[in-house]
C-alpha atoms as a PDB file:
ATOM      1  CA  UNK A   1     -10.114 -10.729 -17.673  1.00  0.00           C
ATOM      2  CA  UNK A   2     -12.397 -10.696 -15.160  1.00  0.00           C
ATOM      3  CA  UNK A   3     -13.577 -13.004 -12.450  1.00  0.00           C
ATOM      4  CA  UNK A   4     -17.601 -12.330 -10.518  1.00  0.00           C
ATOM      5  CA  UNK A   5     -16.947 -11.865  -6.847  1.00  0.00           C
ATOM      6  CA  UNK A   6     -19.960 -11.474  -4.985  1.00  0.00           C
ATOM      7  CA  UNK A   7     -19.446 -10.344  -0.944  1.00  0.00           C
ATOM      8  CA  UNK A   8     -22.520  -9.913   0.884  1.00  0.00           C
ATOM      9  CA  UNK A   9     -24.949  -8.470  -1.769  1.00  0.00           C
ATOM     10  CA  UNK A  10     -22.805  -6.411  -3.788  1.00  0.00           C
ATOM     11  CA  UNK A  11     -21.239  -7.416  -7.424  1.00  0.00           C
ATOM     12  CA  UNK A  12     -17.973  -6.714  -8.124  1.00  0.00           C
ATOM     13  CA  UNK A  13     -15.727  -7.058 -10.939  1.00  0.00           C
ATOM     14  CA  UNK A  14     -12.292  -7.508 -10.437  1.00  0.00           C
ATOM     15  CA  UNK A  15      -9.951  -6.826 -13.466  1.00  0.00           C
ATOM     16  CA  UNK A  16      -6.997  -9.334 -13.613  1.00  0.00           C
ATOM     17  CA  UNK A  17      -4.407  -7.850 -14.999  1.00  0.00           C
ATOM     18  CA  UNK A  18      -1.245 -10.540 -15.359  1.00  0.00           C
ATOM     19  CA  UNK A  19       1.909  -9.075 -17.663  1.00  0.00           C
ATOM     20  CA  UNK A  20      -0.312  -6.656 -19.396  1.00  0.00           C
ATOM     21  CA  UNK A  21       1.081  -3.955 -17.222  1.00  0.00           C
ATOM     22  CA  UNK A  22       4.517  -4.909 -17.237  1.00  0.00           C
ATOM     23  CA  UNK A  23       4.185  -3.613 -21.284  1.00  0.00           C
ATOM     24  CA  UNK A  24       6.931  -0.464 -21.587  1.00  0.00           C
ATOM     25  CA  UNK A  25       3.853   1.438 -23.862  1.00  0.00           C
ATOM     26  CA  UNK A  26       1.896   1.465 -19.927  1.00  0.00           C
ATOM     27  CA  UNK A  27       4.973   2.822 -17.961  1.00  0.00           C
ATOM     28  CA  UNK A  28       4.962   6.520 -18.892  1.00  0.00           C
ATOM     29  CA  UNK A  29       3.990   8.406 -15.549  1.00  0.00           C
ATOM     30  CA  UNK A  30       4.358  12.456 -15.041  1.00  0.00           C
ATOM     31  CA  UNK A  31       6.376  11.848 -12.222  1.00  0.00           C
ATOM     32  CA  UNK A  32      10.585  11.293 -11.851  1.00  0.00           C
ATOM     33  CA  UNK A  33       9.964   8.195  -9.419  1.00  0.00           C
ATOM     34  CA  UNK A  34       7.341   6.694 -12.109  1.00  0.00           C
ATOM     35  CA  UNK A  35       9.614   6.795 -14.581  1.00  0.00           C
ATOM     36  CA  UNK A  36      12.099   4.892 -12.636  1.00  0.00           C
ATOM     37  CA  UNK A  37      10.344   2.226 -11.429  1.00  0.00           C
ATOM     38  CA  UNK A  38       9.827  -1.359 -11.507  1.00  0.00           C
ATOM     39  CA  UNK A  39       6.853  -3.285 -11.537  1.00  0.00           C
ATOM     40  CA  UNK A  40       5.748  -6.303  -9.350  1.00  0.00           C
ATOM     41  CA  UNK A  41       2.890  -7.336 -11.346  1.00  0.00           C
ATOM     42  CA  UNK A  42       0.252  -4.173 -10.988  1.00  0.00           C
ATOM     43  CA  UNK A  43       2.247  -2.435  -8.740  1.00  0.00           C
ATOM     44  CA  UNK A  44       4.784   0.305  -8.882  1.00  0.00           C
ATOM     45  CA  UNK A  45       7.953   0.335  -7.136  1.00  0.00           C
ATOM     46  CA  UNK A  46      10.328   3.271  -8.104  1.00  0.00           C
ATOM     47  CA  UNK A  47      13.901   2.295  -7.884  1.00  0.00           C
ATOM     48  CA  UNK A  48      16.181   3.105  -5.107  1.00  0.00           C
ATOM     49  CA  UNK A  49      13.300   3.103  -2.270  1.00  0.00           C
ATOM     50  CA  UNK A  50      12.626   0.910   0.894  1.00  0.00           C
ATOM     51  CA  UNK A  51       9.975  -0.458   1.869  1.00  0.00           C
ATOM     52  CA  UNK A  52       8.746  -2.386   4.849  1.00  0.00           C
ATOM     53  CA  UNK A  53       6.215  -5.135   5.632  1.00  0.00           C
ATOM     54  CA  UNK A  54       3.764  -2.939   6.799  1.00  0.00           C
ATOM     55  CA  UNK A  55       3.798  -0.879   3.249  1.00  0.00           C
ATOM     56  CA  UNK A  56       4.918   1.734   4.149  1.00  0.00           C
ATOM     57  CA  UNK A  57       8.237   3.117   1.952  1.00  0.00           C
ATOM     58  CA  UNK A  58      10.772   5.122   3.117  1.00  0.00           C
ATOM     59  CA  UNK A  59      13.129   7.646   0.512  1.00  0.00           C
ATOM     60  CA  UNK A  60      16.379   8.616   2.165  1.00  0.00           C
ATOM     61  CA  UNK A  61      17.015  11.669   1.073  1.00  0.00           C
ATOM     62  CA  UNK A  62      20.980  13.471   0.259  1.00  0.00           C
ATOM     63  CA  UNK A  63      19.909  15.884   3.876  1.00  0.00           C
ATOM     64  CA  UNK A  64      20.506  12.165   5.684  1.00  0.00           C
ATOM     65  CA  UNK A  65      16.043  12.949   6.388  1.00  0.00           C
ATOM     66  CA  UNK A  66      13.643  10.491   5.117  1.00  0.00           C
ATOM     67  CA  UNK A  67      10.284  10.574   3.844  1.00  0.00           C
ATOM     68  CA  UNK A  68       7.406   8.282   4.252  1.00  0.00           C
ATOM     69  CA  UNK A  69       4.395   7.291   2.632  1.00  0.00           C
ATOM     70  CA  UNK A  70       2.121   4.256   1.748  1.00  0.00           C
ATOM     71  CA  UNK A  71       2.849   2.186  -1.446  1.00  0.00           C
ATOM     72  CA  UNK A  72       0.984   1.621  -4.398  1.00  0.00           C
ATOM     73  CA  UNK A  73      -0.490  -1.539  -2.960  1.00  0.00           C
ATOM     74  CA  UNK A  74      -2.289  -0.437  -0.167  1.00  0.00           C
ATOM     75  CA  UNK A  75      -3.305   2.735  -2.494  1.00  0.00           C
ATOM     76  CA  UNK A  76      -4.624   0.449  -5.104  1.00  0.00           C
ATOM     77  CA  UNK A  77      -6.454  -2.712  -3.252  1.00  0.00           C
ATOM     78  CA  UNK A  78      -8.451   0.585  -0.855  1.00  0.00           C
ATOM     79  CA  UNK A  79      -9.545   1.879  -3.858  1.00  0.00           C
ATOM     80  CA  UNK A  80     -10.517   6.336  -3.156  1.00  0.00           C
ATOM     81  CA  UNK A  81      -8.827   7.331  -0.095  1.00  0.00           C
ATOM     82  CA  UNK A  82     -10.903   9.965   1.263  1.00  0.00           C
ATOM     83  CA  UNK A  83      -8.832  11.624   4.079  1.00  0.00           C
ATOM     84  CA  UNK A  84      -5.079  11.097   5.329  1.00  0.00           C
ATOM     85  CA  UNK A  85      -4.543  11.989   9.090  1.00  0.00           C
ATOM     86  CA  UNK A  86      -0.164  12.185   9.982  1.00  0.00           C
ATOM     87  CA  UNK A  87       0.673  12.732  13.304  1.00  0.00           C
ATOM     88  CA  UNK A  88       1.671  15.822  14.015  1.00  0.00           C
ATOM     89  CA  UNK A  89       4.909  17.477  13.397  1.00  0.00           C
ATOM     90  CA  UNK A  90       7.282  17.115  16.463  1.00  0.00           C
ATOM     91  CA  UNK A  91       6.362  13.613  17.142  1.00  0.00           C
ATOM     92  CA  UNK A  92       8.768  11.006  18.465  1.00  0.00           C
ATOM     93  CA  UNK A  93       8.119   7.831  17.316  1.00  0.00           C
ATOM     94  CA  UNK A  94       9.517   4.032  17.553  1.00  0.00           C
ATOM     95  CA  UNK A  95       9.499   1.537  14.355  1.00  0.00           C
ATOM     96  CA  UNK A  96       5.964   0.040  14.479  1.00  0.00           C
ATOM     97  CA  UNK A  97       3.941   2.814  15.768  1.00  0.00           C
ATOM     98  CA  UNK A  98       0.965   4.481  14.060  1.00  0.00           C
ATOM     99  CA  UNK A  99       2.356   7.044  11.935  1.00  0.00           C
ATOM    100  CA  UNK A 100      -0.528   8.300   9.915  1.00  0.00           C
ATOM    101  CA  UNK A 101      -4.204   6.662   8.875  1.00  0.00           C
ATOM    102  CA  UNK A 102      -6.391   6.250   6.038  1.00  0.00           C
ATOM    103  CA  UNK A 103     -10.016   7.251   5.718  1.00  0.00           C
ATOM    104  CA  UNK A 104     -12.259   5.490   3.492  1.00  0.00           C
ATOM    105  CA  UNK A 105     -16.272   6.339   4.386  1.00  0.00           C
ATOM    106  CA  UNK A 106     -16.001   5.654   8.094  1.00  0.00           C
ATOM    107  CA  UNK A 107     -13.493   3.385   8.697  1.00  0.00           C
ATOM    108  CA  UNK A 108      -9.547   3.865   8.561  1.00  0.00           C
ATOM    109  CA  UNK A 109      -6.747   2.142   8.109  1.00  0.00           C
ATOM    110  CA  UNK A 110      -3.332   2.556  10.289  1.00  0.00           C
ATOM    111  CA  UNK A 111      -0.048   2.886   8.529  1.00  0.00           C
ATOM    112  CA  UNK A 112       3.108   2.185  11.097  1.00  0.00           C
ATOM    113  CA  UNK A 113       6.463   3.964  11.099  1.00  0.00           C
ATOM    114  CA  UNK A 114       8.963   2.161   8.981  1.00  0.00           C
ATOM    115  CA  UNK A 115      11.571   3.865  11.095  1.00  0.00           C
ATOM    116  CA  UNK A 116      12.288   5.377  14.121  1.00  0.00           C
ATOM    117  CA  UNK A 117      12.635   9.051  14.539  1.00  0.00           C
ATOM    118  CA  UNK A 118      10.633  12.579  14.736  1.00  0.00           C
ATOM    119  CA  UNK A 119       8.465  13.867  12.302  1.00  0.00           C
ATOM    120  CA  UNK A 120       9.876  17.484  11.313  1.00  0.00           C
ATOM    121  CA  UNK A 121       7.313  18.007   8.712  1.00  0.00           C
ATOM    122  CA  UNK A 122       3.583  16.424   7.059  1.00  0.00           C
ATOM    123  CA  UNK A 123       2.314  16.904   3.487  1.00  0.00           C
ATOM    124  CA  UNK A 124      -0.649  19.415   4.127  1.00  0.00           C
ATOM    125  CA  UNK A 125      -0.915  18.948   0.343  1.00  0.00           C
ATOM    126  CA  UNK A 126      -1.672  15.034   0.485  1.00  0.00           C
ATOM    127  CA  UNK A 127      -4.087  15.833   3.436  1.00  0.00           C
ATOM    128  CA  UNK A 128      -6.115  18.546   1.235  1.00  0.00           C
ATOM    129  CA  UNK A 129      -6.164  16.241  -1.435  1.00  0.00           C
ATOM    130  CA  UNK A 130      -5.673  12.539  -0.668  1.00  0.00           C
ATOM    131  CA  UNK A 131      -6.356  11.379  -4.617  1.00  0.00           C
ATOM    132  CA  UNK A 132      -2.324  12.443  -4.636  1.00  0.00           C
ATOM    133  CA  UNK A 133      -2.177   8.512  -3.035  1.00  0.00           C
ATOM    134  CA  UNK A 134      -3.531   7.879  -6.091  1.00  0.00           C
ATOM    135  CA  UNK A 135      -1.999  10.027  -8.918  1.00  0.00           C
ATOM    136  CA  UNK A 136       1.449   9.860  -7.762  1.00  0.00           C
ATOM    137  CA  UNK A 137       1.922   8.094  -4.300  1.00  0.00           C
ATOM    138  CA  UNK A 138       6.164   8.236  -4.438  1.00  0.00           C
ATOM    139  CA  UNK A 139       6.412  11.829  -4.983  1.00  0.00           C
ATOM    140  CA  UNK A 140       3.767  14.067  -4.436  1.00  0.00           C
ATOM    141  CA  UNK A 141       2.106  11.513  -2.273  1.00  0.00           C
ATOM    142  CA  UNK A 142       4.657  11.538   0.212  1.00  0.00           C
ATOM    143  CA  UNK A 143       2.860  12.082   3.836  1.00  0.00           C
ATOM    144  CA  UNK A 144       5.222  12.326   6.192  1.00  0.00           C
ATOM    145  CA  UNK A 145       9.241  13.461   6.417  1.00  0.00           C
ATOM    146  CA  UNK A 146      11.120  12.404   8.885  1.00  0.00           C
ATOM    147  CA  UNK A 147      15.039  12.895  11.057  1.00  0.00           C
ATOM    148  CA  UNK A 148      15.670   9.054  11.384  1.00  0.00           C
ATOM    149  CA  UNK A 149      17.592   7.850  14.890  1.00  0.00           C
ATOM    150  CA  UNK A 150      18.777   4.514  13.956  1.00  0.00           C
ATOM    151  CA  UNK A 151      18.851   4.469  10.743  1.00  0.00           C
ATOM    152  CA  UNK A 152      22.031   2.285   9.997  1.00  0.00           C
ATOM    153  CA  UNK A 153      20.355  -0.495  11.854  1.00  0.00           C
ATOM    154  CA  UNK A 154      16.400  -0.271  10.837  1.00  0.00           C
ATOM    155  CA  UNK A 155      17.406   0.103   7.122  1.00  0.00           C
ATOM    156  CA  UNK A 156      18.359  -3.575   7.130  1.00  0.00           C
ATOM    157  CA  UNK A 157      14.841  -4.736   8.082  1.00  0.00           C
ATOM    158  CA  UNK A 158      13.365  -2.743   4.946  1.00  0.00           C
ATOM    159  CA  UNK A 159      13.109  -4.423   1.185  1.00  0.00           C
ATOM    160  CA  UNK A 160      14.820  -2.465  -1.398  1.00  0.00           C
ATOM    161  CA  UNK A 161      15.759  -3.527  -5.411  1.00  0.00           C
ATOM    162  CA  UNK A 162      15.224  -7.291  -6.505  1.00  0.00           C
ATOM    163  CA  UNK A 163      13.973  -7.988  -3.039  1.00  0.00           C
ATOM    164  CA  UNK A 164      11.353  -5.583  -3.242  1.00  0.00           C
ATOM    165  CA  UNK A 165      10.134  -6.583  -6.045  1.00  0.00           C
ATOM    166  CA  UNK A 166       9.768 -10.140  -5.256  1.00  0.00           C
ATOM    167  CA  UNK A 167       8.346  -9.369  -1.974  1.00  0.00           C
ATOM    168  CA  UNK A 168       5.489  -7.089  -3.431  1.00  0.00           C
ATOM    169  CA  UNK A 169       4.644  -9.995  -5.949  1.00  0.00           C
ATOM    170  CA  UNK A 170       4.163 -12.335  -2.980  1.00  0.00           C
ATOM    171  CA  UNK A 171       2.150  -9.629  -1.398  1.00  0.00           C
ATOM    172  CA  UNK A 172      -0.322  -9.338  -3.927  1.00  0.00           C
ATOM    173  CA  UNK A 173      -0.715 -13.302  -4.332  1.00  0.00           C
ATOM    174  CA  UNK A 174      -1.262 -13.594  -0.812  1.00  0.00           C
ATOM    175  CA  UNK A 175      -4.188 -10.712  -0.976  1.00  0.00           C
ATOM    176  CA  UNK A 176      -6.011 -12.842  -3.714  1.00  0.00           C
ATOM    177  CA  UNK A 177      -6.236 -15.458  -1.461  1.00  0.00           C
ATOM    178  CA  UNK A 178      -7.043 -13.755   1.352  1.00  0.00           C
ATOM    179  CA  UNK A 179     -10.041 -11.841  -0.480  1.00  0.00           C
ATOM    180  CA  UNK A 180     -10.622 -15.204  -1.978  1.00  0.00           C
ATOM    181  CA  UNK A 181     -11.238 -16.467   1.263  1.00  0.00           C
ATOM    182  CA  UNK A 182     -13.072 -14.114   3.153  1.00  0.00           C
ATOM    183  CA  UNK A 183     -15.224 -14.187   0.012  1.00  0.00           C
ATOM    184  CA  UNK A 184     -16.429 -17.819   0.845  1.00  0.00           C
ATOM    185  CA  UNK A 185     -16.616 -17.566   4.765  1.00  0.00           C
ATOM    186  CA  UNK A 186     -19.166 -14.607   3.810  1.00  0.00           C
ATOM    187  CA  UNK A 187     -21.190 -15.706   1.566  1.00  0.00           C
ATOM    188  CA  UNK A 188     -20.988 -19.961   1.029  1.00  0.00           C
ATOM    189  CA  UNK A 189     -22.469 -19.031  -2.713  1.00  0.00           C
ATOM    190  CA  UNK A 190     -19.378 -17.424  -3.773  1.00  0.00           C
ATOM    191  CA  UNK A 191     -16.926 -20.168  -2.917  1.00  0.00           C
ATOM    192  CA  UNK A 192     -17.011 -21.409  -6.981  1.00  0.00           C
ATOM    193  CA  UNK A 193     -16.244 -18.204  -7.841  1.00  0.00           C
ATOM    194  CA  UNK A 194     -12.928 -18.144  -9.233  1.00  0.00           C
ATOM    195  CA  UNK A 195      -9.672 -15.848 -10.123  1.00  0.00           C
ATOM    196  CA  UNK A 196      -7.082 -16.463 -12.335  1.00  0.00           C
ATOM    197  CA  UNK A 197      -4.000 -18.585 -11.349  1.00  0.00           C
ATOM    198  CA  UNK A 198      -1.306 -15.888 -11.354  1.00  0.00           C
ATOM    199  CA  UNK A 199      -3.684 -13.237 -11.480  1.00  0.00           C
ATOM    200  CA  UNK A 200      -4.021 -10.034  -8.684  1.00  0.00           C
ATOM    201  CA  UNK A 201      -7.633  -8.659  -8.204  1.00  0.00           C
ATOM    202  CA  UNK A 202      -7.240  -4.654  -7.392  1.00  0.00           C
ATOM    203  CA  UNK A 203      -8.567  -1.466  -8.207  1.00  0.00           C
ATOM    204  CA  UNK A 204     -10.638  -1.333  -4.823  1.00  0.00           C
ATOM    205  CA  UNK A 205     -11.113  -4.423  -3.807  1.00  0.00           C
ATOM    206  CA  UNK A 206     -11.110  -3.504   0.022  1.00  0.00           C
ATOM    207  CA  UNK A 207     -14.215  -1.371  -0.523  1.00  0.00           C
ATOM    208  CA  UNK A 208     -16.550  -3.939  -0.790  1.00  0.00           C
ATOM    209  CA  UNK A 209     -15.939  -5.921   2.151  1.00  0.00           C
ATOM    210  CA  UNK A 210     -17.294  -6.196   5.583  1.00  0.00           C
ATOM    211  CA  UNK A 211     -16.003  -4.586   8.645  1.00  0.00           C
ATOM    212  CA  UNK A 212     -14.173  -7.812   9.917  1.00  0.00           C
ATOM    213  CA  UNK A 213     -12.220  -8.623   6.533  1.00  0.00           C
ATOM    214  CA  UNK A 214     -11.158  -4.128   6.923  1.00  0.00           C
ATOM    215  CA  UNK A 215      -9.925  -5.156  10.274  1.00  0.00           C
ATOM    216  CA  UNK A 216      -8.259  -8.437   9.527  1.00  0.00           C
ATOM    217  CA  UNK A 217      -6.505  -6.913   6.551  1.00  0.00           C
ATOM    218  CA  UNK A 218      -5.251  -4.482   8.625  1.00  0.00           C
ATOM    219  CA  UNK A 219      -3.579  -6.721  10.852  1.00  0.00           C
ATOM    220  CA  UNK A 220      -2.232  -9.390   8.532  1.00  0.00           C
ATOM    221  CA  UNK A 221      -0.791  -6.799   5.591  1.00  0.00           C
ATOM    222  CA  UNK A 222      -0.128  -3.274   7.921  1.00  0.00           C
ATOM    223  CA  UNK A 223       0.241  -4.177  11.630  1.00  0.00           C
ATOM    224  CA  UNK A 224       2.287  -7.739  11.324  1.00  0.00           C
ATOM    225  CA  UNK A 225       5.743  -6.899  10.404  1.00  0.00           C
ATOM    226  CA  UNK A 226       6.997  -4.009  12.275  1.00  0.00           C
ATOM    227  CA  UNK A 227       7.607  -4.901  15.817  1.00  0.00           C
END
């Protein structure tokens, strides 16, 4: 189904997508985390993974090292990632500070640690090609691993399972009426547009707005939760 959203000048067409995607026949994925996930509405959340409330997901891996990356969410509500800057290997870093940004055009987006510790390696293979965000953002899409330092403690401030799941599905209510909103402080015209009760709009949404809604998304759905 599909709801007109006009920002600014430009058209676009969200596709709501309510329990159409929770159908087994749309779950097969190429990739082992895929094909053990969950999903919160539209989004993907393999089993067994963290994640925090700045979207960011953490995989603790059988070495006692983590890896990090951005979840299907963010990926999906951007729309094309063009570029994916890590900090570099070596880095020390504290819950809540920038571990790596996205590029879209010319503006980014910063993604915090959802842990502390040190960055032993990056994904030079998401960097080269950031549509891996896209194709497979829990495996192949990992950006960053990391040694965590306090790892016991920080885990408890992460969503994992039932929680997750229930978290993410508030997530993406909350972004329809934030869109929603910024639609009609933009342009008055588009305040009778409407979206479906229930329903998520995706697929890119983030590309058609201004610079202020980029920024304010930012801060509400990446920078608020992890300090």
């Amino acid at each position: 189904m599909v709801a007109l959203f006009v920002v600014g000048t430009v058209v676009v067409f969200f596709i709501i997508e309510y329990l159409y995607r929770r159908s087994p026949k749309h779950a097969a994925a190429p990739s082992l985390a895929k094909a053990h996930a969950v999903r919160a509405d539209r989004f993907l959340l393999p089993r067994g993974y963290f994640f925090s409330r700045g979207h960011a997901w953490v995989n603790l891996l059988f070495s006692g090292k983590t890896r990090v990356g951005v979840d299907d969410f963010v990926q999906k509500v951007i729309g094309a990632i063009d570029g994916v800057s890590p900090v570099a290997a070596g880095t020390e870093v504290k819950r809540g500070d920038t571990l790596f940004t996205l590029r879209q055009g010319n503006r980014t987006l910063t993604v915090t640690a959802p842990v502390t510790g040190k960055v032993l390696d990056v994904n030079y293979a998401v960097v080269r090609n950031p549509r891996l965000l896209a194709e497979d953002p829990y495996e192949e899409g990992w950006v960053v691993l990391l040694e965590p330092k306090n790892i016991a403690a920080e885990i408890k401030l992460l969503s994992v399972a039932e929680e997750a799941v229930r978290w993410l599905h508030q997530e993406g209510l909350r972004f329809r009426d934030f869109i929603t909103a910024r639609a009609s402080q933009i342009t008055p015209a588009s305040a009778g547009a409407t979206l479906l009760d229930g329903g998520v709009p995706v697929n890119g949404a983030l590309r058609y707005t201004d610079e202020q809604t980029w920024q304010l998304f930012e801060r509400e759905f990446l920078a608020g939760g992890e300090k």
